[in-house]
C-alpha atoms as a PDB file:
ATOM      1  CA  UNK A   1     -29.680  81.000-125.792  1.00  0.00           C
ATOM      2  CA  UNK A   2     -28.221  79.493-128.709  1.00  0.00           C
ATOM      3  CA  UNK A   3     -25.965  80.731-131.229  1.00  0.00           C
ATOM      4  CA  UNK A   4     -24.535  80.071-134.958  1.00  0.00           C
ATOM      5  CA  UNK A   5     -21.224  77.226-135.077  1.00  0.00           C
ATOM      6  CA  UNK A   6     -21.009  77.970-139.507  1.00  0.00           C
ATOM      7  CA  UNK A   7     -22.040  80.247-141.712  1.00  0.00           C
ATOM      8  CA  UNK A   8     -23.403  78.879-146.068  1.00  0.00           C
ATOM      9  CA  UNK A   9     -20.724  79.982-148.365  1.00  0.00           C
ATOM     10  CA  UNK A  10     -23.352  80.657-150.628  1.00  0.00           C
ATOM     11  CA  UNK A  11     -25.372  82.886-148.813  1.00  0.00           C
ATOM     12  CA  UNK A  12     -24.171  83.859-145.998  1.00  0.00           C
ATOM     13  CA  UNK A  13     -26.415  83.274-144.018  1.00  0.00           C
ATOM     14  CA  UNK A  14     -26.050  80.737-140.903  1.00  0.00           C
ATOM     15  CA  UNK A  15     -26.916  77.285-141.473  1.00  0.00           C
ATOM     16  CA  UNK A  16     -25.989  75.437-138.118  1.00  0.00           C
ATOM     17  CA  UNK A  17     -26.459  76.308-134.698  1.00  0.00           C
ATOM     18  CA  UNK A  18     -25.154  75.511-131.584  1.00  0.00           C
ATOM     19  CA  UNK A  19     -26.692  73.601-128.958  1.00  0.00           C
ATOM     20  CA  UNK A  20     -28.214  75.605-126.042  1.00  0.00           C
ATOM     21  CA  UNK A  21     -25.301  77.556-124.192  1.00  0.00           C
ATOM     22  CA  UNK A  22     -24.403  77.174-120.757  1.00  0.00           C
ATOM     23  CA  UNK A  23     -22.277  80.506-120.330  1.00  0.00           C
ATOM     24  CA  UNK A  24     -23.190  83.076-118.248  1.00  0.00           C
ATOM     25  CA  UNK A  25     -21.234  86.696-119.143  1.00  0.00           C
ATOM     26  CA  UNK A  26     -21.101  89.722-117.404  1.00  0.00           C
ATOM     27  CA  UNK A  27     -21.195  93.614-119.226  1.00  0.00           C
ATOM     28  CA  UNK A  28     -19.291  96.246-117.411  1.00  0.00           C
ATOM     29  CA  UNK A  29     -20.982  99.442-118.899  1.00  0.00           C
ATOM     30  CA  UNK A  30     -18.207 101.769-117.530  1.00  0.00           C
ATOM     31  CA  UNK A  31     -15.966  99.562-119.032  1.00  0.00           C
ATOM     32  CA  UNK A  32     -18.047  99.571-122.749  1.00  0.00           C
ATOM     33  CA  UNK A  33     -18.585 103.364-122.369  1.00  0.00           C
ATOM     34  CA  UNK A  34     -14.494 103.926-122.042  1.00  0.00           C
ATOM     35  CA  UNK A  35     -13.942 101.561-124.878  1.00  0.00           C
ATOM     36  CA  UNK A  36     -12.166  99.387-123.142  1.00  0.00           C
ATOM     37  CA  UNK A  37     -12.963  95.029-122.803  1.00  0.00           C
ATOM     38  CA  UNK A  38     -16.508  95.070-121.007  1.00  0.00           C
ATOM     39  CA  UNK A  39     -17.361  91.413-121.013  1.00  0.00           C
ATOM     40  CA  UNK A  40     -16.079  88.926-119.053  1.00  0.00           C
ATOM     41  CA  UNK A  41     -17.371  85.297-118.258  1.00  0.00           C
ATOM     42  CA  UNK A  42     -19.166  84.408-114.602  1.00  0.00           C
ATOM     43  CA  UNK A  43     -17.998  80.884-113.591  1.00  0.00           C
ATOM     44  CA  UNK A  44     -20.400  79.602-111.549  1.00  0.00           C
ATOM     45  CA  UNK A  45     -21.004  75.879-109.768  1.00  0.00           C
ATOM     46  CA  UNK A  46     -22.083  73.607-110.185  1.00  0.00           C
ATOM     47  CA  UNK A  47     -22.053  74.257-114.077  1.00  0.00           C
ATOM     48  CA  UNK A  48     -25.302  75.563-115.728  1.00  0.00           C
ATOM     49  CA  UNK A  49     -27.207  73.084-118.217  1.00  0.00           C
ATOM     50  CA  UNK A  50     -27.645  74.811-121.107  1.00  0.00           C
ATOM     51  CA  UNK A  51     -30.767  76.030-121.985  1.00  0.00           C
ATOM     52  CA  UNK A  52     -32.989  78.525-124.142  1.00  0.00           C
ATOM     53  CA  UNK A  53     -35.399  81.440-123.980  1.00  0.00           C
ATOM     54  CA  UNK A  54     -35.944  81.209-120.396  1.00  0.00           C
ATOM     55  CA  UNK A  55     -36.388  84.497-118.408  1.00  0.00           C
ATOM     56  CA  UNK A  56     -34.110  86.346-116.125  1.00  0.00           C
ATOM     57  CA  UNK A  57     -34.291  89.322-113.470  1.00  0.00           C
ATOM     58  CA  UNK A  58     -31.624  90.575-111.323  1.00  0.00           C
ATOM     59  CA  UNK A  59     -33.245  91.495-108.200  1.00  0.00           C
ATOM     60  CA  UNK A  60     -33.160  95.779-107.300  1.00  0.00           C
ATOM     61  CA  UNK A  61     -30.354  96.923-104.985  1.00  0.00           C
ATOM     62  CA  UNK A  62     -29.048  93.261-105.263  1.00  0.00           C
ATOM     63  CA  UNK A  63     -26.679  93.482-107.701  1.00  0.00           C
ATOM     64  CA  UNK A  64     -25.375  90.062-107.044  1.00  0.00           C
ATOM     65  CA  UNK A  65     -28.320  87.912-107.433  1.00  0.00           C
ATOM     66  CA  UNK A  66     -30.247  87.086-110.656  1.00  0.00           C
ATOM     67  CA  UNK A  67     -33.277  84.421-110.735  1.00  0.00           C
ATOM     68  CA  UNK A  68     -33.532  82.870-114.043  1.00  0.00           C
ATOM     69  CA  UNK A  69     -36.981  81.407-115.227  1.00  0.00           C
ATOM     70  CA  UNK A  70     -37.897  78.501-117.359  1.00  0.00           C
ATOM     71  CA  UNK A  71     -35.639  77.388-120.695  1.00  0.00           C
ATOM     72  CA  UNK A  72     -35.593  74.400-122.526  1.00  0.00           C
ATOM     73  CA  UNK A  73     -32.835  72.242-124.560  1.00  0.00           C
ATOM     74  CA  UNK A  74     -36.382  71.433-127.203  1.00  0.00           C
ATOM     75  CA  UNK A  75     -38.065  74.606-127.467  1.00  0.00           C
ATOM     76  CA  UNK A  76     -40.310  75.551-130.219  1.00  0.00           C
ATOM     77  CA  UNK A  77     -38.362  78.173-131.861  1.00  0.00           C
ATOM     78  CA  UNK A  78     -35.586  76.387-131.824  1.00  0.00           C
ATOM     79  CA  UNK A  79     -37.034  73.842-133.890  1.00  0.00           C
ATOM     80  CA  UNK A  80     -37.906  76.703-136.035  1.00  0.00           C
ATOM     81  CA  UNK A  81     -34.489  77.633-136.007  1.00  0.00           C
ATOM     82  CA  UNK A  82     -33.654  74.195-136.668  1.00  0.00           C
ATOM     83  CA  UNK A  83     -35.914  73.439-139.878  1.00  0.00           C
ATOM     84  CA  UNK A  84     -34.799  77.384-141.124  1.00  0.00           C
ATOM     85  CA  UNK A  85     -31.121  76.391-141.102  1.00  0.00           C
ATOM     86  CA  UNK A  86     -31.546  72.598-142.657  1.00  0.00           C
ATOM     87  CA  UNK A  87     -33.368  74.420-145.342  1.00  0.00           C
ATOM     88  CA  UNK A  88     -30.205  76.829-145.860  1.00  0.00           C
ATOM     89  CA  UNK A  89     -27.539  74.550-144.959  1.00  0.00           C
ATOM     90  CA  UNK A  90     -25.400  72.952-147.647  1.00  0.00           C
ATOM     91  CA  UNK A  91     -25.423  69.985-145.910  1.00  0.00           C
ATOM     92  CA  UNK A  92     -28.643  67.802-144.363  1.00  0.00           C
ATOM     93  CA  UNK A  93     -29.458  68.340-141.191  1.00  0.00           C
ATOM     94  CA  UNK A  94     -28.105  66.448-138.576  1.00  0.00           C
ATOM     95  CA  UNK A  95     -29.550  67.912-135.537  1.00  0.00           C
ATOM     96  CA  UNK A  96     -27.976  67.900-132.276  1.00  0.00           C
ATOM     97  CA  UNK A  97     -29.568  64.963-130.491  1.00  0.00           C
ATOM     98  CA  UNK A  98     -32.002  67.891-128.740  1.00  0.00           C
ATOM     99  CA  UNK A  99     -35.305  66.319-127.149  1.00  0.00           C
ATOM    100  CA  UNK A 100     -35.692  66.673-123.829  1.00  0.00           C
ATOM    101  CA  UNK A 101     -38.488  68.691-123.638  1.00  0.00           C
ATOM    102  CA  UNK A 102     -37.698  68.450-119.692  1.00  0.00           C
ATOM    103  CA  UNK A 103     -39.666  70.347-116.517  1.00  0.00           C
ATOM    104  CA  UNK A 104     -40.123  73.747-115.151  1.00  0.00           C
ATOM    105  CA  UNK A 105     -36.356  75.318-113.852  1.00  0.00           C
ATOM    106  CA  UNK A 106     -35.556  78.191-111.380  1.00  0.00           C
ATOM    107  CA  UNK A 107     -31.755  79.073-111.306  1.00  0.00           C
ATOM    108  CA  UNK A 108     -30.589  81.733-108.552  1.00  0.00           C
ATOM    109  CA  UNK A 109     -27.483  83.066-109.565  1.00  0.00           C
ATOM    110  CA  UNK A 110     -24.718  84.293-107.386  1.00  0.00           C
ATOM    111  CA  UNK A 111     -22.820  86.412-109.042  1.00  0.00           C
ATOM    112  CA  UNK A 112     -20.433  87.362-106.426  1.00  0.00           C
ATOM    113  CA  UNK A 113     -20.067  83.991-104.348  1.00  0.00           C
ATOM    114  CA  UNK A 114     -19.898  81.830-108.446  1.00  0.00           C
ATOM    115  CA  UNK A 115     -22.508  79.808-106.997  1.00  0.00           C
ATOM    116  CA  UNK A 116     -25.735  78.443-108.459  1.00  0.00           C
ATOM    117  CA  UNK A 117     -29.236  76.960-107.010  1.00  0.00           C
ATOM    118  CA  UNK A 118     -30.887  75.141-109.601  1.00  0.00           C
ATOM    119  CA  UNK A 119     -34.263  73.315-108.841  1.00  0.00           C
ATOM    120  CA  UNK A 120     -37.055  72.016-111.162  1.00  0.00           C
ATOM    121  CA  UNK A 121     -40.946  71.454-110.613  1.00  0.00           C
ATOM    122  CA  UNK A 122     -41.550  68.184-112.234  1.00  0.00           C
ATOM    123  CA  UNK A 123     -45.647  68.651-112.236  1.00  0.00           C
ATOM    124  CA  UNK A 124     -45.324  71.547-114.527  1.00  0.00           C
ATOM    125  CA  UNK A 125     -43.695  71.453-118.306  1.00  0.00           C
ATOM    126  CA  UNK A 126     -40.577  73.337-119.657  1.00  0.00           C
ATOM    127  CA  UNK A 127     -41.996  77.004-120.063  1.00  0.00           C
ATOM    128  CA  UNK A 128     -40.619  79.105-122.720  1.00  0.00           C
ATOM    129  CA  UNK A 129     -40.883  82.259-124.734  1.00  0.00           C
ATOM    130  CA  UNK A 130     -43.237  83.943-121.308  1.00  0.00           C
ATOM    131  CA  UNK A 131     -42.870  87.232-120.029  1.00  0.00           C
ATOM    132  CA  UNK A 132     -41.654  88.403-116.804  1.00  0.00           C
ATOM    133  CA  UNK A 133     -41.748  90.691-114.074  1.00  0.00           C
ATOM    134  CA  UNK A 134     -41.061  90.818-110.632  1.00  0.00           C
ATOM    135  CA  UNK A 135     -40.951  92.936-107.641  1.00  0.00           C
ATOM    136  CA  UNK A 136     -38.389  92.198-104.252  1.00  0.00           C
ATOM    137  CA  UNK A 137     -40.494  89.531-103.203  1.00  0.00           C
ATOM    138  CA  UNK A 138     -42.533  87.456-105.960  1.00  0.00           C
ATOM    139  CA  UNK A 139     -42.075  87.142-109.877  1.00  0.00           C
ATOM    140  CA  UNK A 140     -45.075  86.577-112.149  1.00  0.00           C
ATOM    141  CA  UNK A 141     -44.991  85.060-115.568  1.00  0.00           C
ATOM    142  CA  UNK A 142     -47.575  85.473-118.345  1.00  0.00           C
ATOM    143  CA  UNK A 143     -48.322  83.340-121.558  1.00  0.00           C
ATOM    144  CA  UNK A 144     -45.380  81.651-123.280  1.00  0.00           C
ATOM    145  CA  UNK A 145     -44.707  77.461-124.183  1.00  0.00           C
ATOM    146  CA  UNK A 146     -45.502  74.764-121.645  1.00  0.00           C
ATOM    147  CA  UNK A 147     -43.397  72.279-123.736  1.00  0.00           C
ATOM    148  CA  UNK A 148     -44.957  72.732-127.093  1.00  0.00           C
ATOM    149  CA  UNK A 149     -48.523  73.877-126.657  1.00  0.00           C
ATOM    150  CA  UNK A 150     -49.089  78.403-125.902  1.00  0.00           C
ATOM    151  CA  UNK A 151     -50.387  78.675-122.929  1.00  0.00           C
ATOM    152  CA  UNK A 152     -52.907  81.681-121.437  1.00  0.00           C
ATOM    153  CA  UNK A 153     -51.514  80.904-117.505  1.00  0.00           C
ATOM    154  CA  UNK A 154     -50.408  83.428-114.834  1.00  0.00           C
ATOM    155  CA  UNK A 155     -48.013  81.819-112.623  1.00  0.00           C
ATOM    156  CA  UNK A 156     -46.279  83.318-109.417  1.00  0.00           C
ATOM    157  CA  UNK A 157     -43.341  82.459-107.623  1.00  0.00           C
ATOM    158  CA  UNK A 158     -42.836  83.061-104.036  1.00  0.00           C
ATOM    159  CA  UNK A 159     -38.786  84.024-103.851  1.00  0.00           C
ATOM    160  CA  UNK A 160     -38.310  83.081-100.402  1.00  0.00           C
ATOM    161  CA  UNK A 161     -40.157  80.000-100.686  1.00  0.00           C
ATOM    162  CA  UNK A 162     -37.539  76.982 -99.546  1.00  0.00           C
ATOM    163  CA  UNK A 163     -38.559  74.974-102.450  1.00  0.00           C
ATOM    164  CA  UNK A 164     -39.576  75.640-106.097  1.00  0.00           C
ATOM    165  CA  UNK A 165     -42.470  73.371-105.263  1.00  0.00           C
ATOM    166  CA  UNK A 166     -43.852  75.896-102.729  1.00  0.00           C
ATOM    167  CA  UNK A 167     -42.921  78.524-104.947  1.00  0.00           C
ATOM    168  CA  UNK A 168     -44.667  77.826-108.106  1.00  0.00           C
ATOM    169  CA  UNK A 169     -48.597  78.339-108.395  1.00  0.00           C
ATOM    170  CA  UNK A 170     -51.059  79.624-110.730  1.00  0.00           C
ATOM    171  CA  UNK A 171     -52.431  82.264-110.347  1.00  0.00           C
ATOM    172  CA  UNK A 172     -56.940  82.250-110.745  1.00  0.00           C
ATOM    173  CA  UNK A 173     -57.612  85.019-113.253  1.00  0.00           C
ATOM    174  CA  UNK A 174     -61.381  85.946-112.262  1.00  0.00           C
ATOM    175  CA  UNK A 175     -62.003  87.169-116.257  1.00  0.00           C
ATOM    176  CA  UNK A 176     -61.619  85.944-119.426  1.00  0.00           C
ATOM    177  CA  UNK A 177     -58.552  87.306-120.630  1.00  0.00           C
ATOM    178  CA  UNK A 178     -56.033  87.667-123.534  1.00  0.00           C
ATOM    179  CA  UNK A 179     -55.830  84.659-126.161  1.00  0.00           C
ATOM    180  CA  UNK A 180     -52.997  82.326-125.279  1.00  0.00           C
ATOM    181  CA  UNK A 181     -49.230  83.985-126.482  1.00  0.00           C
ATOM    182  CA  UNK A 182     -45.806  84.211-126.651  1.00  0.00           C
ATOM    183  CA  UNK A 183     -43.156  86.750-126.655  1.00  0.00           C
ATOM    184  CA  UNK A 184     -45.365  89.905-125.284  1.00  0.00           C
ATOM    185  CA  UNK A 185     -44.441  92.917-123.822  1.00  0.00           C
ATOM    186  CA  UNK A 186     -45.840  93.350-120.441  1.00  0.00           C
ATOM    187  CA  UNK A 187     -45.636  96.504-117.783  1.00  0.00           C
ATOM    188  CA  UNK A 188     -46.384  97.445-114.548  1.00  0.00           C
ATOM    189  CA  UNK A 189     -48.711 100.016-114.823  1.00  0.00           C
ATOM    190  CA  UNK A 190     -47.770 103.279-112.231  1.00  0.00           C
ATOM    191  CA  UNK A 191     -47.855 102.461-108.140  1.00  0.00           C
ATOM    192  CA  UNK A 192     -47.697  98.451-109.177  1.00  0.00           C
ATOM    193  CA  UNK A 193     -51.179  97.430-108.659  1.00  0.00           C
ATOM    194  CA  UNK A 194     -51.851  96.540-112.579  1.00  0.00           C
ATOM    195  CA  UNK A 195     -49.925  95.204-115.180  1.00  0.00           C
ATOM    196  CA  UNK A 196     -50.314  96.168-119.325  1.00  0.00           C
ATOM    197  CA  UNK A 197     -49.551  93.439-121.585  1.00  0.00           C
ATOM    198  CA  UNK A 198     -48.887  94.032-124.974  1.00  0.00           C
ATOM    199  CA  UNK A 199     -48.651  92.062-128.219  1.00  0.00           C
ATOM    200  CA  UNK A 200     -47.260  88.861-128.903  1.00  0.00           C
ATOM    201  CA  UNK A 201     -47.269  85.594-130.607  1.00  0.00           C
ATOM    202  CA  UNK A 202     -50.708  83.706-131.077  1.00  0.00           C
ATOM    203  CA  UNK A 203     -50.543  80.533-132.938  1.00  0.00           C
ATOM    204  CA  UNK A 204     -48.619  81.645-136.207  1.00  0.00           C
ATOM    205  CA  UNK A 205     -49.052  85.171-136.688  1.00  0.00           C
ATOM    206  CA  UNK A 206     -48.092  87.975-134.088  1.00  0.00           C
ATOM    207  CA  UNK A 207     -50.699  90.026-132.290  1.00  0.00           C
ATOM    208  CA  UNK A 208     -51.153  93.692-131.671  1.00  0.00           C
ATOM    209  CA  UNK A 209     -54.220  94.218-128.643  1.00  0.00           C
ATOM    210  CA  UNK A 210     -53.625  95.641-125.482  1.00  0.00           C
ATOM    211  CA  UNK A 211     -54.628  93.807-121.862  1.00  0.00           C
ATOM    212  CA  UNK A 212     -54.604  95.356-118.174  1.00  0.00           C
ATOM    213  CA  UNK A 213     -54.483  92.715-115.626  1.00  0.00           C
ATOM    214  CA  UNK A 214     -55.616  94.104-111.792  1.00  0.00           C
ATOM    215  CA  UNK A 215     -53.698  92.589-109.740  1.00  0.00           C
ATOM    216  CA  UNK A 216     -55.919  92.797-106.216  1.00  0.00           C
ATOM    217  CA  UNK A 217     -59.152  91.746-108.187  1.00  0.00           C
ATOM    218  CA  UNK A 218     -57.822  89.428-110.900  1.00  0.00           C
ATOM    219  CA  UNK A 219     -59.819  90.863-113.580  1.00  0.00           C
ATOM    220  CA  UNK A 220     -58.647  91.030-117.220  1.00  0.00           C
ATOM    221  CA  UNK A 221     -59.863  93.826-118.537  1.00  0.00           C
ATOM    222  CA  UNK A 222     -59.218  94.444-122.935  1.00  0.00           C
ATOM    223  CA  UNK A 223     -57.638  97.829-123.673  1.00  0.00           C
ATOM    224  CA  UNK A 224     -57.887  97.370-127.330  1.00  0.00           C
ATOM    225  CA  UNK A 225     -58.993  94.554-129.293  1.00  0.00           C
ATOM    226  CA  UNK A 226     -59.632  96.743-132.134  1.00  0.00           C
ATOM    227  CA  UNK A 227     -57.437  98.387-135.482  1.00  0.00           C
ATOM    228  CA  UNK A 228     -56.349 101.767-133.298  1.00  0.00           C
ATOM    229  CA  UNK A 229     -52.580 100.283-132.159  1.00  0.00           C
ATOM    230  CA  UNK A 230     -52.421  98.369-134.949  1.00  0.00           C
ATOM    231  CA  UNK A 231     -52.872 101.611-137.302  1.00  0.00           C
ATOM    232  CA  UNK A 232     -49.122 102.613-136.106  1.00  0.00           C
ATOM    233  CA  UNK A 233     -47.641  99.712-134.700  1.00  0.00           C
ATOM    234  CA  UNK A 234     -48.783  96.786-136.967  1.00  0.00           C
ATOM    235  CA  UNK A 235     -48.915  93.061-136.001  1.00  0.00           C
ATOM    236  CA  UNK A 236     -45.620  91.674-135.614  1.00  0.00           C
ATOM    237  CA  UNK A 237     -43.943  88.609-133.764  1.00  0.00           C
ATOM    238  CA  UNK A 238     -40.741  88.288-132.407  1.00  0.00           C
ATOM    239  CA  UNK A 239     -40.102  91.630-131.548  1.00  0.00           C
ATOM    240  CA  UNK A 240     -38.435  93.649-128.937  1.00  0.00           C
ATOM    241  CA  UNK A 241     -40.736  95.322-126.457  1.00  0.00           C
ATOM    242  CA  UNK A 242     -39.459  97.818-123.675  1.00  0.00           C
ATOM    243  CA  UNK A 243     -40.857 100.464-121.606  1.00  0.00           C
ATOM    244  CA  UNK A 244     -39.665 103.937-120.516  1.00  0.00           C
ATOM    245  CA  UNK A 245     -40.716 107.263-118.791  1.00  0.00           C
ATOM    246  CA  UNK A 246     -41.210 110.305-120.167  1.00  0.00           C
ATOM    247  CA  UNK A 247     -41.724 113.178-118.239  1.00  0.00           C
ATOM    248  CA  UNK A 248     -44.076 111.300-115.972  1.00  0.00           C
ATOM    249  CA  UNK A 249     -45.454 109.785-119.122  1.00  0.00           C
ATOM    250  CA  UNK A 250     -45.160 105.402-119.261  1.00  0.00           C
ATOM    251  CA  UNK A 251     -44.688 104.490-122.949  1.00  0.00           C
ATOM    252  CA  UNK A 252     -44.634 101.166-124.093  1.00  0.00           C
ATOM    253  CA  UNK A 253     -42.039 100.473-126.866  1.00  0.00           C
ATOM    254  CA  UNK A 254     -41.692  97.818-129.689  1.00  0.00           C
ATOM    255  CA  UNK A 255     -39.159  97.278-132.278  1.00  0.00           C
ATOM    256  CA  UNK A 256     -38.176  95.261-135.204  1.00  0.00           C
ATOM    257  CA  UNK A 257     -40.004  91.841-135.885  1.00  0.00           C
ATOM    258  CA  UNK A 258     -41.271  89.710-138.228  1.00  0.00           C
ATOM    259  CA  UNK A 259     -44.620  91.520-140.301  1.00  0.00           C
ATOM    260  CA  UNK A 260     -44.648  90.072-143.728  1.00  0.00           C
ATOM    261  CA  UNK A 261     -42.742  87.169-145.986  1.00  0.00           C
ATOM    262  CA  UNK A 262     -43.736  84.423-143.714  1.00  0.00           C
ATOM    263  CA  UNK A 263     -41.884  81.160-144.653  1.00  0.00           C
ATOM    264  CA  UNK A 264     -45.035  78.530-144.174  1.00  0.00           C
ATOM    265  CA  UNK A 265     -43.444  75.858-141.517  1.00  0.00           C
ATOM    266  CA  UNK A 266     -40.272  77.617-140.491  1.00  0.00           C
ATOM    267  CA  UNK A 267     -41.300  81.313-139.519  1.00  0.00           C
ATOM    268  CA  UNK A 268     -43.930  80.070-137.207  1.00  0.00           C
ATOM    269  CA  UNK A 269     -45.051  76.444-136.197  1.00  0.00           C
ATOM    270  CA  UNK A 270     -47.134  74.973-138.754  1.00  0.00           C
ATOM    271  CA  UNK A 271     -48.001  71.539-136.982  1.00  0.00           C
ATOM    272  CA  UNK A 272     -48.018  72.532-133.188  1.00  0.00           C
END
């Protein structure tokens, strides 16, 4: 990710921002919970580049290994970021010498042994801002950046394969499905064999339909495309989106983001 390096003394606010980090930080919750010092930093080798809004998963009953998708040192929020802060900032904007817009990255993280397996997949761009899931033996990734441009792709990658190359493929969707997006909340829907995807980031304005991808048949299928979600949840981008279970029940869950007040150029892309 990236975080602030100075704050305006006029308002507040943060006007310059770091370069993408390269830390990786562990939280002990039954450290947090006693109130005692619950993070600590994972050294790890060789050193990560740093990079932003990739997407991670720590693999089920193996604590000690996390696969990290995607990332980019030139992403296009952090451009937003960039222009937001240089119009804040007391001072003109100097940038960080950011630009390499750079290749598809898997990282495998050992937690345990510090070590790291970093490989890239020249043929395909940078992918940012996609959503994630993954079961013990593939992870799928929906929508997001390829470099600059939102893309509508379903990738899979095989998490055995010896080489990201072998890994990597697209997946043929045998429907027309959801608009090309960002940032949504997606699902699996009960036993695994469909996935919900929610929301999102189209172009320069968030979206609020619903889409139920079947996994064996490859079919998109529109859950709502109309004003019924959108009655209680509203259109928003950027926001947080979760799931939990009730009672049985799956809920989808969305929080915060931007609705209104749009800043023309900064909040959203205005030139792709």
């Amino acid at each position: 990710g990236v975080g602030c390096a100075g704050y305006s003394n006029v308002t507040g606010l943060c006007d310059t921002l770091t370069p993408p980090l390269d830390e990786l930080w562990e939280l002990d919750l039954r450290k947090a919970l006693g109130g005692g010092q619950a993070f600590s930093r994972v050294d790890v080798s060789p050193a990560l580049r740093g990079l932003a809004f990739g997407a991670s998963v720590v693999m089920a009953g193996e604590e000690h290994r996390m696969f990290i998708f995607g990332g980019s040192s030139d992403a296009p929020v952090l451009r937003l970021l960039q222009a937001y802060a240089d119009q804040t900032s007391e001072q003109p904007w100097t940038g960080h010498g950011w630009g390499d817009e750079g290749s598809f990255v898997m990282r495998e993280v050992g937690f345990r042994s510090n070590q790291v397996v970093a490989q890239e997949v020249a043929s395909v761009g940078a992918l940012t801002g996609h959503s994630l899931i993954a079961n013990a033996s593939h992870a799928t990734m929906f929508g997001g950046y390829v470099r600059n441009s939102l893309s509508d792709a379903v990738l899979t990658y095989d998490l055995e394969a010896s080489t990201a190359v072998l890994a990597l493929s697209a997946v043929t969707v045998r429907a027309e499905g959801p608009a090309a997006r960002g940032y949504a909340g997606v699902e699996v829907e009960g036993a695994g064999n469909a996935v919900l995807m929610f929301g999102g980031v189209g172009g320069k304005a968030g979206v609020d339909d619903v889409w139920r991808l079947d996994l064996a048949t490859r079919n998109w299928e529109a859950v709502s495309e109309d004003d019924t979600v959108s009655e209680f949840a509203g259109a928003t981008a950027y926001d947080g989106l979760t799931s939990v279970t009730v009672c049985g029940a799956e809920y989808m869950v969305k929080h915060g983001g931007v609705r209104s007040a749009f800043v023309a150029g900064v909040t959203f892309d205005s030139d792709g």
